[in-house]
Protein backbone atom coordinates (compact mmCIF):
# COMPACT_ATOMS: atom_id res chain seq x y z
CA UNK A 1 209.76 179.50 43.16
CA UNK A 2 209.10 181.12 46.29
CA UNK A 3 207.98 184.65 47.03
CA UNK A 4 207.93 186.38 50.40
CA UNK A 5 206.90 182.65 51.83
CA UNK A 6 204.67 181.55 49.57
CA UNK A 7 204.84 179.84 46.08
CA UNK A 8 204.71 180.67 42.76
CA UNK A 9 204.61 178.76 39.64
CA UNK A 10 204.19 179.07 35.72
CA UNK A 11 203.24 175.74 34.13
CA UNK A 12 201.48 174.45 30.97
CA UNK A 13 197.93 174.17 31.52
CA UNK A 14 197.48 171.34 29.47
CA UNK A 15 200.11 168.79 27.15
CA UNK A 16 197.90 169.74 23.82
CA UNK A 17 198.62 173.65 24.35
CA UNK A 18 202.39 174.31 25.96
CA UNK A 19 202.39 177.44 24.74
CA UNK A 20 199.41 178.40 27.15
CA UNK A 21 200.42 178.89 31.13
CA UNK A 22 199.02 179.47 34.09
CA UNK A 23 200.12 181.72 36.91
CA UNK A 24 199.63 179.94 40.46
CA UNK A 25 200.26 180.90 43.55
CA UNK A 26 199.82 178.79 46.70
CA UNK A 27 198.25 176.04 44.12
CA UNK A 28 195.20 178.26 42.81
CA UNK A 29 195.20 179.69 39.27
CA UNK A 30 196.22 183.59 39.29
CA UNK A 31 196.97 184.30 36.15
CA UNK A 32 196.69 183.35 32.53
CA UNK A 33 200.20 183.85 29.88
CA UNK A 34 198.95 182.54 26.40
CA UNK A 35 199.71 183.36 22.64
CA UNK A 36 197.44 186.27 20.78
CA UNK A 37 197.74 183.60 17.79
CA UNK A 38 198.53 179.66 17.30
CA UNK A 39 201.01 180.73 14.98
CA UNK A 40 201.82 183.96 16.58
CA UNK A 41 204.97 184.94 19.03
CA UNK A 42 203.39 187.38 20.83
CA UNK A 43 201.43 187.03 24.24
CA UNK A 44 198.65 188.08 26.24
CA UNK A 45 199.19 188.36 29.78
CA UNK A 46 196.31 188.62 32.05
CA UNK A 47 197.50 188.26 35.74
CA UNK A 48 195.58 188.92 38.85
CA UNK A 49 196.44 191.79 41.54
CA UNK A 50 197.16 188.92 44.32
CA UNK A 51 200.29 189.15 42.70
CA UNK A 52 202.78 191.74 43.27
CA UNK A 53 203.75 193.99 41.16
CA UNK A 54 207.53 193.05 41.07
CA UNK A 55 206.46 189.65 40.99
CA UNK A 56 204.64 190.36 38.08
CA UNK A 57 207.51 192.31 36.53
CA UNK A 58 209.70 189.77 36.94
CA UNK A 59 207.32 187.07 35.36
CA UNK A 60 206.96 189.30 32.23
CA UNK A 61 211.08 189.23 31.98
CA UNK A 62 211.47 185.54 32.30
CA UNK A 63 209.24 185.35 29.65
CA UNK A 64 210.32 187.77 27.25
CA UNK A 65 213.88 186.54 28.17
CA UNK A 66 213.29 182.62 27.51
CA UNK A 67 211.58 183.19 24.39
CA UNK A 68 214.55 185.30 22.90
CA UNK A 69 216.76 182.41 23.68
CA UNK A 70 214.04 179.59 22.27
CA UNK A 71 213.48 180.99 19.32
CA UNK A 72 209.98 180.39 19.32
């Protein structure tokens, strides 16, 4: 997506752990959205102040919003 003319993304960091993301913006890792557990639903989210804040807000309801509707 783009913010305020410049990019944002939220992508697996690797194929092994999907469940583990990373927050880039402009193409350099930000921030880091990953479980507390394997087995676990909830999440640690550790994202840096580049970010704004209601980008960062709005991250955390994607989030909370897709994994209502996974089921995971």
């Amino acid at each position: 997506m783009e913010f305020s003319g410049r990019r944002v993304q939220l992508k697996p960091l690797s194929i092994m752990t999907p469940r583990r993301c990373g927050v880039f913006l402009d193409g350099q890792q930000q921030g880091l959205i990953e479980p507390v557990h394997w087995y676990s639903r909830k999440k640690t989210i550790g994202i840096s102040d580049e970010i704004p804040t209601a980008l960062q807000l709005f991250l955390f309801t994607l989030l909370t919003f897709n994994e209502r509707r996974s089921g995971q």
